[in-house]
PDB file of N, CA and C in Angstrom:
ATOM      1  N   UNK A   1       0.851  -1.182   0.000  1.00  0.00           N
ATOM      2  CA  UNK A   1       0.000   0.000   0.000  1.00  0.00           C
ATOM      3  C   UNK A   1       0.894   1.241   0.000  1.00  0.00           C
ATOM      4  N   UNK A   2       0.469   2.409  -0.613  1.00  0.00           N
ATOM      5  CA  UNK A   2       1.359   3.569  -1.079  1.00  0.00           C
ATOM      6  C   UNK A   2       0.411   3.910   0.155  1.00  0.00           C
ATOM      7  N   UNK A   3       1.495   5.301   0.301  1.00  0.00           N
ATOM      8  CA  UNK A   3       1.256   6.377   1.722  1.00  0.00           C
ATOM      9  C   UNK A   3       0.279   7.608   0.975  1.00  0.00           C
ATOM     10  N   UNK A   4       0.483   7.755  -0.416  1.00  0.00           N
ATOM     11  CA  UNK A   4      -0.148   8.993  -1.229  1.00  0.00           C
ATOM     12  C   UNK A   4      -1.411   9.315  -0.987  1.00  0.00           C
ATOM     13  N   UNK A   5      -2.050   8.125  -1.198  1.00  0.00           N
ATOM     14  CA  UNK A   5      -3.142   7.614  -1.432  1.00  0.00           C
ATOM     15  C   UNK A   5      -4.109   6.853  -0.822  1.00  0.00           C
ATOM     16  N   UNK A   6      -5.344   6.864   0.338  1.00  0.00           N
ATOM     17  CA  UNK A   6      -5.673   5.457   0.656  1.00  0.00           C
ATOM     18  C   UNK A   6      -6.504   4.869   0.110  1.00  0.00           C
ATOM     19  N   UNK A   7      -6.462   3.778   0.762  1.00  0.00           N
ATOM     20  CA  UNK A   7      -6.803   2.676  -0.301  1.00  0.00           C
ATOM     21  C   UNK A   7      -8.459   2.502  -0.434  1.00  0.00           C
ATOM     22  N   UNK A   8      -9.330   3.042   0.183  1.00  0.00           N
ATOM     23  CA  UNK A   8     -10.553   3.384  -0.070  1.00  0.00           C
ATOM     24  C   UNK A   8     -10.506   4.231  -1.686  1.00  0.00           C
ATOM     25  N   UNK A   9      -9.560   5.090  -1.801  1.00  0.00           N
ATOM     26  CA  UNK A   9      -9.649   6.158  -2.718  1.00  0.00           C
ATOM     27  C   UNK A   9      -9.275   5.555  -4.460  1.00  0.00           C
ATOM     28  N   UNK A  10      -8.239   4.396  -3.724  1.00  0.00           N
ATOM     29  CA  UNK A  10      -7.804   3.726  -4.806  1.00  0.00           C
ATOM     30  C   UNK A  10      -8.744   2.928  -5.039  1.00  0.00           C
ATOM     31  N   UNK A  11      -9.647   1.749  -4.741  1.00  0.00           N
ATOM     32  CA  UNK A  11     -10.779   0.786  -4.851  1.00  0.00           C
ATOM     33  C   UNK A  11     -11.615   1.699  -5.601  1.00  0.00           C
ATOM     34  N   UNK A  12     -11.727   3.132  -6.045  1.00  0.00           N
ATOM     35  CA  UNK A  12     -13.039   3.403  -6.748  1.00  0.00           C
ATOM     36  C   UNK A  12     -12.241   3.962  -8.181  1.00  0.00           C
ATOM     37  N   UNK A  13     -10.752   3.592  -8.456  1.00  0.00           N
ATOM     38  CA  UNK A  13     -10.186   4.556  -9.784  1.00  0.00           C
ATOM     39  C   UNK A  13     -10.017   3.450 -10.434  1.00  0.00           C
ATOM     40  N   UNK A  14     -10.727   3.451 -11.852  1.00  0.00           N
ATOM     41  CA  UNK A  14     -11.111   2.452 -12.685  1.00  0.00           C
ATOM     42  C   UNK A  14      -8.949   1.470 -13.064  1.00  0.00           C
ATOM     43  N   UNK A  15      -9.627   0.424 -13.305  1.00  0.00           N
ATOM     44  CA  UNK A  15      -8.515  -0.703 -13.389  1.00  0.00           C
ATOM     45  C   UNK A  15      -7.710   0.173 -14.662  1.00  0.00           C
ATOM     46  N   UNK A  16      -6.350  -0.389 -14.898  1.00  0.00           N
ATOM     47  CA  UNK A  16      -5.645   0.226 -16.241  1.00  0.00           C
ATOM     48  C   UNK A  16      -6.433  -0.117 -17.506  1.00  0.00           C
ATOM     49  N   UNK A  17      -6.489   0.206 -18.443  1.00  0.00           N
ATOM     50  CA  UNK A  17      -6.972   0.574 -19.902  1.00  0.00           C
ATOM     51  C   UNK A  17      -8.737   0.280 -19.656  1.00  0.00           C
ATOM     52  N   UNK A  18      -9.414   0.430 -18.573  1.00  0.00           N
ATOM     53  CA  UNK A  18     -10.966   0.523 -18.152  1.00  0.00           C
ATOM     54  C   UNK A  18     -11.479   1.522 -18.891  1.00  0.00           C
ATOM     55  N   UNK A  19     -10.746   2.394 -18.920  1.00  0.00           N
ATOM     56  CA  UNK A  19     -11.438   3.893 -19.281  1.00  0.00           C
ATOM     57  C   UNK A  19     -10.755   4.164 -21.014  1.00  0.00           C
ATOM     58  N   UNK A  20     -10.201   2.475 -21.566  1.00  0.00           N
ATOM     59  CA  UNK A  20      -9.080   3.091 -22.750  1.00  0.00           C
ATOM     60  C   UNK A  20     -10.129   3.509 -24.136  1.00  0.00           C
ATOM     61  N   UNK A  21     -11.689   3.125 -23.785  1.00  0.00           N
ATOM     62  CA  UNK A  21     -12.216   3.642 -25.276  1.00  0.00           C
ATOM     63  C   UNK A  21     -13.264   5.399 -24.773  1.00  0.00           C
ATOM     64  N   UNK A  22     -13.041   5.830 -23.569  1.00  0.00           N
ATOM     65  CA  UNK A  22     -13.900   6.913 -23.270  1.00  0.00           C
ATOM     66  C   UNK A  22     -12.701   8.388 -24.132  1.00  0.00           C
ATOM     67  N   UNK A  23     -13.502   9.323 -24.385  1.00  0.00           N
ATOM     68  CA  UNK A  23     -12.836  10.323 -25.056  1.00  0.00           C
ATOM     69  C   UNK A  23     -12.360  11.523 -24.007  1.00  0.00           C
ATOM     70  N   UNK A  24     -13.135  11.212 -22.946  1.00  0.00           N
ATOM     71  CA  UNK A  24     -13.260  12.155 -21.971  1.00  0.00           C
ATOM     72  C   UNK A  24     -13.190  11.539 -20.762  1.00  0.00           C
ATOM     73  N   UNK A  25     -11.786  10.857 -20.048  1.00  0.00           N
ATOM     74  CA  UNK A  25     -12.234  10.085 -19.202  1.00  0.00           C
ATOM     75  C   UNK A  25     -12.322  11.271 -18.226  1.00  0.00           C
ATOM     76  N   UNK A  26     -12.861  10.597 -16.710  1.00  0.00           N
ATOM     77  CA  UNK A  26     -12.626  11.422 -15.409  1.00  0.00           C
ATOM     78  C   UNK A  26     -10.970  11.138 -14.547  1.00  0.00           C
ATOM     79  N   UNK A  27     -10.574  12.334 -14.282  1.00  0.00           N
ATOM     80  CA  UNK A  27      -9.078  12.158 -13.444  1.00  0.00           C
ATOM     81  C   UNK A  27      -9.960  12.553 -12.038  1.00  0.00           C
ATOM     82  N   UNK A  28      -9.183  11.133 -11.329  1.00  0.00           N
ATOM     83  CA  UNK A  28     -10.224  11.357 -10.104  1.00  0.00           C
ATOM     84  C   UNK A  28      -8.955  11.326  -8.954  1.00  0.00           C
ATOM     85  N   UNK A  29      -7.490  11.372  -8.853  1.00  0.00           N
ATOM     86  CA  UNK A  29      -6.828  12.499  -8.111  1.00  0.00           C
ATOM     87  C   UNK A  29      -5.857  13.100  -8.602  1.00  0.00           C
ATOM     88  N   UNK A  30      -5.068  13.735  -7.659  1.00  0.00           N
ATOM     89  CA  UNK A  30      -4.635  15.056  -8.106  1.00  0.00           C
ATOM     90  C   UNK A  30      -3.240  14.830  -7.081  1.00  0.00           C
ATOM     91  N   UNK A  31      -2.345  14.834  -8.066  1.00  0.00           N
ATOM     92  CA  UNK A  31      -0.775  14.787  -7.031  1.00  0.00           C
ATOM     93  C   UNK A  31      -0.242  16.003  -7.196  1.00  0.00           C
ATOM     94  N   UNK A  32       0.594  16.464  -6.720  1.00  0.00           N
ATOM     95  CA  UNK A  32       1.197  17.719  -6.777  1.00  0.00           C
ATOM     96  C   UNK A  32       2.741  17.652  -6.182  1.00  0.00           C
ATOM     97  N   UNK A  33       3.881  18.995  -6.859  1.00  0.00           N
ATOM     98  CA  UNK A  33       4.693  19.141  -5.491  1.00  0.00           C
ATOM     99  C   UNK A  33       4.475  20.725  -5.382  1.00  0.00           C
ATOM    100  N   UNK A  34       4.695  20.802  -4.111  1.00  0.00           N
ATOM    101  CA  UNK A  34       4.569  21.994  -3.252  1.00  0.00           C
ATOM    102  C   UNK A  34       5.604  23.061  -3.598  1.00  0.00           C
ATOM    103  N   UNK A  35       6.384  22.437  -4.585  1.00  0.00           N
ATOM    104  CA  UNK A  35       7.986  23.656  -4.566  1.00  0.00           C
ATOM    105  C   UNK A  35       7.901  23.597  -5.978  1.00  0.00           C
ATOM    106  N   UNK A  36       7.110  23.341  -6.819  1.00  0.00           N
ATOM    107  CA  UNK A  36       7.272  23.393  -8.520  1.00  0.00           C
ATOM    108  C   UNK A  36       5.826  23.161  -8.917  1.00  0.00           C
ATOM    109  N   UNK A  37       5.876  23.448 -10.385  1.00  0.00           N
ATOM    110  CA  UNK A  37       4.643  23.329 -11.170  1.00  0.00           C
ATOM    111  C   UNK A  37       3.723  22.145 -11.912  1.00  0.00           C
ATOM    112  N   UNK A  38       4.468  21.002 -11.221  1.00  0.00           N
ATOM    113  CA  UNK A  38       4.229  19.380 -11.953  1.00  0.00           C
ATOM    114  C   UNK A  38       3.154  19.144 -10.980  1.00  0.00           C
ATOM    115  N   UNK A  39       1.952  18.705 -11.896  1.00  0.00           N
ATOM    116  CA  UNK A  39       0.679  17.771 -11.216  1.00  0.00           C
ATOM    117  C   UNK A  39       1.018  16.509 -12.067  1.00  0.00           C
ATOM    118  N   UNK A  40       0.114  15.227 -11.295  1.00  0.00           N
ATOM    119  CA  UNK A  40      -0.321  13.983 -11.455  1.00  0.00           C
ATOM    120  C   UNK A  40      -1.893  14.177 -11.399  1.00  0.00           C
ATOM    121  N   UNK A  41      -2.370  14.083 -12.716  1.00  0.00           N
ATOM    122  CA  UNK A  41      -4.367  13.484 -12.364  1.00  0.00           C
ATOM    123  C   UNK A  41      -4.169  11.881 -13.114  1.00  0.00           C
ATOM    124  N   UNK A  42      -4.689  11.146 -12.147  1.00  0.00           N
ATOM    125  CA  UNK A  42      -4.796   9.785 -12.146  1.00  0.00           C
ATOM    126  C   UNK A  42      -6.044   9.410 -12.778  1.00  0.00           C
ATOM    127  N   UNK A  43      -6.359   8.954 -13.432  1.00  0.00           N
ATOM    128  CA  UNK A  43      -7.533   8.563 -14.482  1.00  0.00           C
ATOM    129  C   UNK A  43      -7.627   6.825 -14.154  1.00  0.00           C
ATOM    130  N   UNK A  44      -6.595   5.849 -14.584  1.00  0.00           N
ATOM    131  CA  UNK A  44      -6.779   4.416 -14.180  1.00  0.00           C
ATOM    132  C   UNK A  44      -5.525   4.141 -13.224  1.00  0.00           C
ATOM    133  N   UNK A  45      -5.834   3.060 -12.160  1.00  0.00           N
ATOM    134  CA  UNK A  45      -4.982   2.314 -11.221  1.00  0.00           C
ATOM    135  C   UNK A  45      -4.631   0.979 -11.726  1.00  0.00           C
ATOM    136  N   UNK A  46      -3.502   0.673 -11.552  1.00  0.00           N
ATOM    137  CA  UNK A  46      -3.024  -0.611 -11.610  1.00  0.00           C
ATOM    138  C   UNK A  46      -3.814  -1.665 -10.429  1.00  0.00           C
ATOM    139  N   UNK A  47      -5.070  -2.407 -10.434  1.00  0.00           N
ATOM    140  CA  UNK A  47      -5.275  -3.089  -9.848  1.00  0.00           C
ATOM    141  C   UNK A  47      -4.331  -4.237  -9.132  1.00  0.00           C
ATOM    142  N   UNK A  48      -3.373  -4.985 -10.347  1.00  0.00           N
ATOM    143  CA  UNK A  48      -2.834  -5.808 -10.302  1.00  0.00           C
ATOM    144  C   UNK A  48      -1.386  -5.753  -9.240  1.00  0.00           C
ATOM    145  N   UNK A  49      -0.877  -4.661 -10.160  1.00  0.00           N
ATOM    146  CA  UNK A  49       0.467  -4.205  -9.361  1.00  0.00           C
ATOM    147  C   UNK A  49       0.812  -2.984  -7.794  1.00  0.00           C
ATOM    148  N   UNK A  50      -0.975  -2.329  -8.023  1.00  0.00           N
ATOM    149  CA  UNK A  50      -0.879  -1.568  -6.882  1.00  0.00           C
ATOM    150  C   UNK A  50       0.183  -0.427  -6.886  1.00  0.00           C
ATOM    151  N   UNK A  51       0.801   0.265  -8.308  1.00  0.00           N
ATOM    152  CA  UNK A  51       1.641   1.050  -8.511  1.00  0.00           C
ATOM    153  C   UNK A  51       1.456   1.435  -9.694  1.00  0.00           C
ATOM    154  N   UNK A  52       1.180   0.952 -10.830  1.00  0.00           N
ATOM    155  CA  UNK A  52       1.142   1.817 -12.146  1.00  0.00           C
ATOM    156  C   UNK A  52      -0.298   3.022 -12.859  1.00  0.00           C
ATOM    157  N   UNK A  53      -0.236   3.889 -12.385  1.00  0.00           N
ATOM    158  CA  UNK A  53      -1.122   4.945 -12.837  1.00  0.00           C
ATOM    159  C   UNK A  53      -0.889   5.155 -14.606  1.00  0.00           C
ATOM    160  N   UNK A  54      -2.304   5.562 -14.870  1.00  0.00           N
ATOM    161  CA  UNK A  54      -2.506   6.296 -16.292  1.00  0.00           C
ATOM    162  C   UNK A  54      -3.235   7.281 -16.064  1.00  0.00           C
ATOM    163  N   UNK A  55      -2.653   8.586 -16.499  1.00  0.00           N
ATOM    164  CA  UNK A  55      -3.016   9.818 -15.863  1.00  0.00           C
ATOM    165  C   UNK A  55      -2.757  10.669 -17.153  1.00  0.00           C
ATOM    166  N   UNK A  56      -3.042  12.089 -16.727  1.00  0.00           N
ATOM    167  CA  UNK A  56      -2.430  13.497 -17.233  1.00  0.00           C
ATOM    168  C   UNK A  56      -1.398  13.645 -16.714  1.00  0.00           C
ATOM    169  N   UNK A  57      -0.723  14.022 -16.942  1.00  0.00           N
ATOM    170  CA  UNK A  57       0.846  14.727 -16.455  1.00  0.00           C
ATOM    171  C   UNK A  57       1.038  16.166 -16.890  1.00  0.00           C
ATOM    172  N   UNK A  58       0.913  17.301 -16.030  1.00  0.00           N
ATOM    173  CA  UNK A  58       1.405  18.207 -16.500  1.00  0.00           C
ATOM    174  C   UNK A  58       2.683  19.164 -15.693  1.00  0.00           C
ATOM    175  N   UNK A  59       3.995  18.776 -16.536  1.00  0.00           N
ATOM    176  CA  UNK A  59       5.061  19.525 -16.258  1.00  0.00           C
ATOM    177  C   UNK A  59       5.927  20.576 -17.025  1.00  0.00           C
ATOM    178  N   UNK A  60       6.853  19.459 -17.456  1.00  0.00           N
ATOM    179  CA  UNK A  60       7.897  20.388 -18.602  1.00  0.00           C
ATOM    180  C   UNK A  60       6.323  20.752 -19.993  1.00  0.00           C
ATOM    181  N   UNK A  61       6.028  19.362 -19.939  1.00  0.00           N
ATOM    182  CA  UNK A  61       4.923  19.429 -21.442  1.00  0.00           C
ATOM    183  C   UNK A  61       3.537  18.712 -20.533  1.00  0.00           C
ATOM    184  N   UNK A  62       2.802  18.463 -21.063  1.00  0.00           N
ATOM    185  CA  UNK A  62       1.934  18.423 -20.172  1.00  0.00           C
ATOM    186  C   UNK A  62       0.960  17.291 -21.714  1.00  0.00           C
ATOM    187  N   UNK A  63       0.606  15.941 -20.970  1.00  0.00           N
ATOM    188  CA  UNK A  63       0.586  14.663 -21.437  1.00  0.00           C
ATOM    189  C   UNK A  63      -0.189  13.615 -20.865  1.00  0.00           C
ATOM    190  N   UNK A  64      -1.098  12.744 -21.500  1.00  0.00           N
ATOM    191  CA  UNK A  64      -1.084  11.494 -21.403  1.00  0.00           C
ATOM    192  C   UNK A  64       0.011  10.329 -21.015  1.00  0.00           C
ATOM    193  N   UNK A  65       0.019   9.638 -19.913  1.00  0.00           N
ATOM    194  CA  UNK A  65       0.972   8.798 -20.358  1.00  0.00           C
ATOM    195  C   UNK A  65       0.904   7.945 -18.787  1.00  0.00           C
ATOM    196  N   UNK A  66       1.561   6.610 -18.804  1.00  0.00           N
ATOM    197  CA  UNK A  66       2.030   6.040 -17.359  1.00  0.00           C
ATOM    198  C   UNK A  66       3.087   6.611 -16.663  1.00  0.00           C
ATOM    199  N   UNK A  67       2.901   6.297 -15.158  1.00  0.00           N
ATOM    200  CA  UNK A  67       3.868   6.671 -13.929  1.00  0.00           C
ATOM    201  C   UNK A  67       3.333   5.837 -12.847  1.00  0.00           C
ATOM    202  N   UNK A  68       4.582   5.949 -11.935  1.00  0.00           N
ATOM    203  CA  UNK A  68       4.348   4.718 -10.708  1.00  0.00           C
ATOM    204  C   UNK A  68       4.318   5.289  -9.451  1.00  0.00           C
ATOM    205  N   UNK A  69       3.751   5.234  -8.691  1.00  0.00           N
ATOM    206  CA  UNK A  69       3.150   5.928  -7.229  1.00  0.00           C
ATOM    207  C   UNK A  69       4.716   5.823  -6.860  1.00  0.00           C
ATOM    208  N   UNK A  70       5.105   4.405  -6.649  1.00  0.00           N
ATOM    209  CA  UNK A  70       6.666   4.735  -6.200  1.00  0.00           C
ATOM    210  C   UNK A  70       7.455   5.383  -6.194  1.00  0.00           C
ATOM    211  N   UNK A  71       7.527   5.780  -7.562  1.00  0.00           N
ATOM    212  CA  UNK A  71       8.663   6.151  -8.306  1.00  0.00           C
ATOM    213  C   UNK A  71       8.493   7.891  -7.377  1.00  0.00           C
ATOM    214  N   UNK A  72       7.117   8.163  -7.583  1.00  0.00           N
ATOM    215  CA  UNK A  72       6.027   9.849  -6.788  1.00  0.00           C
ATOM    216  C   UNK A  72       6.445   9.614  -5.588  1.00  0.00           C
ATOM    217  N   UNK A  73       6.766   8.738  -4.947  1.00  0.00           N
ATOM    218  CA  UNK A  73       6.919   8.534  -3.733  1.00  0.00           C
ATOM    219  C   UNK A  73       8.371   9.081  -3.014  1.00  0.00           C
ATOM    220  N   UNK A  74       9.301   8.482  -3.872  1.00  0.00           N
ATOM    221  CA  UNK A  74      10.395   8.512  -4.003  1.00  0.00           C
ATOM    222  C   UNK A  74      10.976  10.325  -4.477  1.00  0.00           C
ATOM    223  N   UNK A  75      10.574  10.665  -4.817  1.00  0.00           N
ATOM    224  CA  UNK A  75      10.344  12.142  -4.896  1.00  0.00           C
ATOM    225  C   UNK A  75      11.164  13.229  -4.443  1.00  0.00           C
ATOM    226  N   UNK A  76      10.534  12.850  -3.046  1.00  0.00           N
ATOM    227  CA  UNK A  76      11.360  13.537  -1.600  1.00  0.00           C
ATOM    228  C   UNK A  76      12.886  13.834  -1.538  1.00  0.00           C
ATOM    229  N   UNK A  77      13.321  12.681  -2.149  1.00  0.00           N
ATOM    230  CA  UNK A  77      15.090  12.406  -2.151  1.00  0.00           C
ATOM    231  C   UNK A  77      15.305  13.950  -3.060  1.00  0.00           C
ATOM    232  N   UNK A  78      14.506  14.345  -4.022  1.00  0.00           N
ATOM    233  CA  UNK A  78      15.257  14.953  -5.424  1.00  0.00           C
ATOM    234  C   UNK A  78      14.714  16.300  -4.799  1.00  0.00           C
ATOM    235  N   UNK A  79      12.953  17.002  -4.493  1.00  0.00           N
ATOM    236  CA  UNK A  79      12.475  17.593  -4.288  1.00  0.00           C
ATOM    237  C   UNK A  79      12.327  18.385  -3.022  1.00  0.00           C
ATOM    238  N   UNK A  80      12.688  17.549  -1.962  1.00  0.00           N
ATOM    239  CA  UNK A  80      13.169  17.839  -0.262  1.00  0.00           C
ATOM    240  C   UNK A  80      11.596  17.826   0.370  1.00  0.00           C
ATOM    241  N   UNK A  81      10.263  18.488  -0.516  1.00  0.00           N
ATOM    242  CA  UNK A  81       9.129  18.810  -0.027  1.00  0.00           C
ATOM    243  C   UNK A  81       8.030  17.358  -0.599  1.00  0.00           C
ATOM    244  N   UNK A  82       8.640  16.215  -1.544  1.00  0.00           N
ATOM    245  CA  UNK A  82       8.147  15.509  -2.241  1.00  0.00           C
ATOM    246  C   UNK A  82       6.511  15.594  -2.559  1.00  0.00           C
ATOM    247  N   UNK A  83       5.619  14.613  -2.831  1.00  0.00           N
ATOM    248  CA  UNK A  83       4.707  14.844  -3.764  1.00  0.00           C
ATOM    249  C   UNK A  83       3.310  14.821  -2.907  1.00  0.00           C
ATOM    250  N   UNK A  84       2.280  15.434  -3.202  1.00  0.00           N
ATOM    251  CA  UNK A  84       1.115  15.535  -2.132  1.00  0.00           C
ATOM    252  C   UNK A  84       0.085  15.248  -2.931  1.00  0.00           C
ATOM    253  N   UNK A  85      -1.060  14.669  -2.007  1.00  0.00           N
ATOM    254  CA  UNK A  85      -2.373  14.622  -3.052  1.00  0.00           C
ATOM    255  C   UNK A  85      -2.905  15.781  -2.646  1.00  0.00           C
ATOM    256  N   UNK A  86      -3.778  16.477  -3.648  1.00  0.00           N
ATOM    257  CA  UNK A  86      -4.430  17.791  -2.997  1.00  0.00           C
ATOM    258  C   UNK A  86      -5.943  17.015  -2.640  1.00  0.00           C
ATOM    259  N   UNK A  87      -5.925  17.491  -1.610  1.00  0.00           N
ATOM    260  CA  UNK A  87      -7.107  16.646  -0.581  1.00  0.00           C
ATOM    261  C   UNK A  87      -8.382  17.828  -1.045  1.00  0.00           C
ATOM    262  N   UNK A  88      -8.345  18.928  -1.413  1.00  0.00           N
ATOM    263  CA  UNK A  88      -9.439  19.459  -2.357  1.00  0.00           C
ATOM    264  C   UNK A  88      -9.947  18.921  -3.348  1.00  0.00           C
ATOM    265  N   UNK A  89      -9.404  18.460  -4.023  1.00  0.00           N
ATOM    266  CA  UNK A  89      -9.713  18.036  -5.591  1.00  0.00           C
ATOM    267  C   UNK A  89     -10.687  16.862  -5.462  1.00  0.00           C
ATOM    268  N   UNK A  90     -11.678  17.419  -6.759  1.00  0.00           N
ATOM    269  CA  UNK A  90     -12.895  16.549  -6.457  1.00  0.00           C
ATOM    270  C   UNK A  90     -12.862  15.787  -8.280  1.00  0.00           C
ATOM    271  N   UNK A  91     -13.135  14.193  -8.544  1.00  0.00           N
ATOM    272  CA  UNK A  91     -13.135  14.008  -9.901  1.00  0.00           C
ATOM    273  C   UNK A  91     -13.485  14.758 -10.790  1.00  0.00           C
ATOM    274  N   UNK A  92     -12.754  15.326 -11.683  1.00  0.00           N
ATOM    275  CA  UNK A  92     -13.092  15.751 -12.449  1.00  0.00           C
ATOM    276  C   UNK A  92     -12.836  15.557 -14.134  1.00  0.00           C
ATOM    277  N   UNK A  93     -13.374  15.474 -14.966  1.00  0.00           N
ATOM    278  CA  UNK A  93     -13.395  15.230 -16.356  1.00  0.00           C
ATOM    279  C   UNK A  93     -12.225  15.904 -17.387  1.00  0.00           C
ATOM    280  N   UNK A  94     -11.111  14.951 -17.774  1.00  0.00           N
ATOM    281  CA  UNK A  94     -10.132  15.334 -18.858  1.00  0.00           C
ATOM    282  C   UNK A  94     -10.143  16.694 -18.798  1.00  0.00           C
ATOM    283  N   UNK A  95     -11.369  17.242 -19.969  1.00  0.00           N
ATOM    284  CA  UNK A  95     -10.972  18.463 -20.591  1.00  0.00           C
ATOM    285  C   UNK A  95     -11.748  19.559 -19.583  1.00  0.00           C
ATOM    286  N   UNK A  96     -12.043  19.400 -18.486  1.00  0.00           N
ATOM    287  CA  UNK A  96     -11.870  20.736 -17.346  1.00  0.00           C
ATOM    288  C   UNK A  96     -10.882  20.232 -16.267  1.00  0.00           C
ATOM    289  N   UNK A  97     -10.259  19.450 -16.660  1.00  0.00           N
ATOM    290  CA  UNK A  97      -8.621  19.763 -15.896  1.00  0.00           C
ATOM    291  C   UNK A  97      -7.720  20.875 -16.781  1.00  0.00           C
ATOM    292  N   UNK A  98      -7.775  19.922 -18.398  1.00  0.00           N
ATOM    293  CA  UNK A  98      -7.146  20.982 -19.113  1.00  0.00           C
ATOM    294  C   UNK A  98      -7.150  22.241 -19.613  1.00  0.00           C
ATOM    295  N   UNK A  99      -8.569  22.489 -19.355  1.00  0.00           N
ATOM    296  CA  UNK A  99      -9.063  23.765 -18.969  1.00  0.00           C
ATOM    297  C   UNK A  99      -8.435  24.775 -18.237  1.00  0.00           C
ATOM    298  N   UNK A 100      -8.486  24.046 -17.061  1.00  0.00           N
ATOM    299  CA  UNK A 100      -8.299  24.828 -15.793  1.00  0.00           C
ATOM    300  C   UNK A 100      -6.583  25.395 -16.024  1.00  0.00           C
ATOM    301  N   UNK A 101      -5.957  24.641 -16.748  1.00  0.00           N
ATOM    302  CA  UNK A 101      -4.506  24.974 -17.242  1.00  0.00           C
ATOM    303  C   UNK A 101      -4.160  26.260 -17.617  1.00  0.00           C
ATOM    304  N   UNK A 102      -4.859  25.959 -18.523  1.00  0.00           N
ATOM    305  CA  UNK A 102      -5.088  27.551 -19.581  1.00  0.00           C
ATOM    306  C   UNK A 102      -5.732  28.872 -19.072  1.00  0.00           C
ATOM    307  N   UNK A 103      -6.404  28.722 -17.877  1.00  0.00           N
ATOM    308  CA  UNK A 103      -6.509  29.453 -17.102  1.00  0.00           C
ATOM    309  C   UNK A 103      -6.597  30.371 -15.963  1.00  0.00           C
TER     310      UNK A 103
END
């Protein structure tokens, strides 16, 4: 079990490629670091492995793609303040995350 996240929160974020034919899936959390401009919205959980997310990523470029809670976890070493879920954030749908970017 990851510390990010509990596991109530994880049991309701659809399995990996669940959501792979929706156009608009929902990103239902929200990682952050506190000292820079990089979010994590998590869209599917690795049921199996209990570590591999398919999310948005928005940092240097801002993307579709996989990442591993671990790896977010691990963070701390590089960042000093490492990675947080924002305990505000309520599911919300692809394109009013990317929305919210642009504005």
């Amino acid at each position: 079990m990851n510390e990010l996240i509990p596991q109530t929160i994880l049991n309701n974020i659809p399995d990996l490629y669940a959501t792979a034919g929706e156009l608009n899936p929902k990103c239902h959390v929200k990682l952050f670091t506190p000292n820079s401009d990089w979010n994590w919205y998590i869209i599917e959980f690795s049921k199996e492995n209990s570590d591999t997310c398919y999310g948005y990523v928005d940092g240097a470029e801002a993307e579709l793609g996989y990442f591993s809670l671990r790896e977010l976890e691990e963070l701390f070493e590089v960042f000093a303040l490492g990675v947080e879920r924002d305990l505000c954030f309520k599911p919300t749908r692809l394109s009013k995350v990317k929305k919210m970017k642009k504005e």
